[in-house]
C-alpha atoms as a PDB file:
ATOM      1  CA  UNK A   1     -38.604 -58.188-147.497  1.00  0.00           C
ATOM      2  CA  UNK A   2     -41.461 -59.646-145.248  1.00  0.00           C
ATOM      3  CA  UNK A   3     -42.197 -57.402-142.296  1.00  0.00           C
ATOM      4  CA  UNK A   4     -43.319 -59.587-139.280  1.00  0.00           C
ATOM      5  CA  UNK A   5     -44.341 -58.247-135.815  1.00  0.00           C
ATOM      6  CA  UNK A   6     -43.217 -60.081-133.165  1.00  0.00           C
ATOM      7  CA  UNK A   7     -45.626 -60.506-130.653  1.00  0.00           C
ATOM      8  CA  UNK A   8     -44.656 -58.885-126.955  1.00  0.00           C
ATOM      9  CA  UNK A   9     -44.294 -61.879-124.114  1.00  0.00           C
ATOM     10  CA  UNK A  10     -47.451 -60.998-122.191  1.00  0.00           C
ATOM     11  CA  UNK A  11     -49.630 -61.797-124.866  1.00  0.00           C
ATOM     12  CA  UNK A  12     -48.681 -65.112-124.176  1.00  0.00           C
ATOM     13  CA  UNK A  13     -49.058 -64.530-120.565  1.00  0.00           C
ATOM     14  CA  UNK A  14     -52.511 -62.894-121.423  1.00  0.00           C
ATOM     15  CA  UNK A  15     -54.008 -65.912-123.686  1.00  0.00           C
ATOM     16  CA  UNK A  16     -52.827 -68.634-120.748  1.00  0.00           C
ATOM     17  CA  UNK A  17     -54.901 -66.699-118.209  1.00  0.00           C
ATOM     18  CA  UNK A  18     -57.701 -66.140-120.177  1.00  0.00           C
ATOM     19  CA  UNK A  19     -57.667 -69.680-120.729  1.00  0.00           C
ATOM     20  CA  UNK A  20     -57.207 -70.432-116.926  1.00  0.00           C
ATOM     21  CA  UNK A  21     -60.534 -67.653-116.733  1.00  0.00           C
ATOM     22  CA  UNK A  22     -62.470 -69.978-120.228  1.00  0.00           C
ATOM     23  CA  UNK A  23     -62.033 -73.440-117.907  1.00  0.00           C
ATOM     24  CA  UNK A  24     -63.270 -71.436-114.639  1.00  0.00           C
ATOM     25  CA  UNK A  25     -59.987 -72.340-112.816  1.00  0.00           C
ATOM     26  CA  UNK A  26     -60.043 -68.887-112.029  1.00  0.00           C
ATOM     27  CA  UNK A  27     -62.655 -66.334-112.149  1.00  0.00           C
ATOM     28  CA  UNK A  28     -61.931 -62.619-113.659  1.00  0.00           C
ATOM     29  CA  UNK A  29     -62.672 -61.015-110.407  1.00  0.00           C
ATOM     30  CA  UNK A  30     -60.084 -62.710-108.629  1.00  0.00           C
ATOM     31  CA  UNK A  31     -56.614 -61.277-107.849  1.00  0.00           C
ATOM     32  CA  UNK A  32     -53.941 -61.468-110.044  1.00  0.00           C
ATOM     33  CA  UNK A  33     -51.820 -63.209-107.459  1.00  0.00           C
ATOM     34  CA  UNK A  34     -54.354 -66.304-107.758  1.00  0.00           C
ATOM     35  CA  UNK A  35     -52.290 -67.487-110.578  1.00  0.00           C
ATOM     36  CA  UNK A  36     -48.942 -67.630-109.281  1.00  0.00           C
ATOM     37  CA  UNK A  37     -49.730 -71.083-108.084  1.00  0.00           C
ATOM     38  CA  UNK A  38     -49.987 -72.007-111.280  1.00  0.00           C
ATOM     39  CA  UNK A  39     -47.102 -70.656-113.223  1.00  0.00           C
ATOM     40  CA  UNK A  40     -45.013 -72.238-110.804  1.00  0.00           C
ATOM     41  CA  UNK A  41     -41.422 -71.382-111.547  1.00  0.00           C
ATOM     42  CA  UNK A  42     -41.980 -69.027-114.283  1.00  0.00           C
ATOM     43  CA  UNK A  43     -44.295 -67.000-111.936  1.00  0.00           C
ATOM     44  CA  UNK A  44     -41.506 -64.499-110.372  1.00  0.00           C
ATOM     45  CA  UNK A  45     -40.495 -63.225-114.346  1.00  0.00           C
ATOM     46  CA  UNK A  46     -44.384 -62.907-115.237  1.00  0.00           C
ATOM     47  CA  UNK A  47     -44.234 -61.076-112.153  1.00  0.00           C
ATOM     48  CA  UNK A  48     -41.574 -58.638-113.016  1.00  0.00           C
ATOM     49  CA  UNK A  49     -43.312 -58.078-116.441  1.00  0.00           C
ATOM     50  CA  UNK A  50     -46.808 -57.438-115.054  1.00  0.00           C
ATOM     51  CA  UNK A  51     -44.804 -54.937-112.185  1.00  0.00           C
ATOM     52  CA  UNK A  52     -43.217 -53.090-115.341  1.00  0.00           C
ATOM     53  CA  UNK A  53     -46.712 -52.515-116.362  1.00  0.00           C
ATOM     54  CA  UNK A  54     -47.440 -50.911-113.468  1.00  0.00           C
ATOM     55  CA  UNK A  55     -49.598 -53.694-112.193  1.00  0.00           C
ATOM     56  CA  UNK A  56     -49.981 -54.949-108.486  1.00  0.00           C
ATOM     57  CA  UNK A  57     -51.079 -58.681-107.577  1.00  0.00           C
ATOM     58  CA  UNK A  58     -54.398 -57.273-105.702  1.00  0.00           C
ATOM     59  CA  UNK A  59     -55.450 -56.209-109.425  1.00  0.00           C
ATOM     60  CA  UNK A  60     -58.313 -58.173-110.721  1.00  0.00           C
ATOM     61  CA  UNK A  61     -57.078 -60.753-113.318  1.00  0.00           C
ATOM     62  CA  UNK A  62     -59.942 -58.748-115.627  1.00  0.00           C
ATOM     63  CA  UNK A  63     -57.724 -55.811-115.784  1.00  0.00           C
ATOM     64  CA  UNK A  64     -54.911 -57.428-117.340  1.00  0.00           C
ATOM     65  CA  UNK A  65     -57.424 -59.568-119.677  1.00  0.00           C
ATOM     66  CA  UNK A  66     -58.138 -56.107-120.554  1.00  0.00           C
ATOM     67  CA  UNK A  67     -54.861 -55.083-121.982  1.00  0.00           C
ATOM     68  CA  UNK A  68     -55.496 -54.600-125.736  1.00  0.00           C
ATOM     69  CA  UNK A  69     -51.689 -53.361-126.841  1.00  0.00           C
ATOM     70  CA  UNK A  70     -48.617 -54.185-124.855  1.00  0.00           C
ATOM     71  CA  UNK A  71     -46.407 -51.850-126.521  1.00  0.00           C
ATOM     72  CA  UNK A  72     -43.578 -50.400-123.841  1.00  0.00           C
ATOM     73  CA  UNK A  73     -43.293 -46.698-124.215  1.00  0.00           C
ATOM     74  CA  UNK A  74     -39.939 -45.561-124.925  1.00  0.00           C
END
């Protein structure tokens, strides 16, 4: 049997901002709430996620780029 790790959601999250960040739509320094615009409709459960990790939308978008596990604790 094949043992595959499934990737947690926000890594997802994390690779389309650092994206957003490679293209210069939005610059690592800027708040985290900067992308809501562009999640549209999806924005309020990224926002959830980021809130479970404890992070606020004045954070700089480099602190979650910064995020190298996002294992929940249990």
């Amino acid at each position: 049997m094949i043992n595959q790790t499934v990737a947690h959601p926000m890594v997802k999250f994390q690779r389309q901002v650092k994206s957003l960040v490679k293209r210069q739509v939005v610059q690592p320094t800027d708040s985290i709430w900067k992308v809501a615009f562009l999640f549209g409709d999806e924005w309020s459960h990224w926002r959830k996620e980021m809130e479970d990790f404890d992070f606020s939308m004045h954070d700089p978008i480099e602190d979650l780029l910064a995020v190298e596990s996002w294992e929940e604790e249990e």
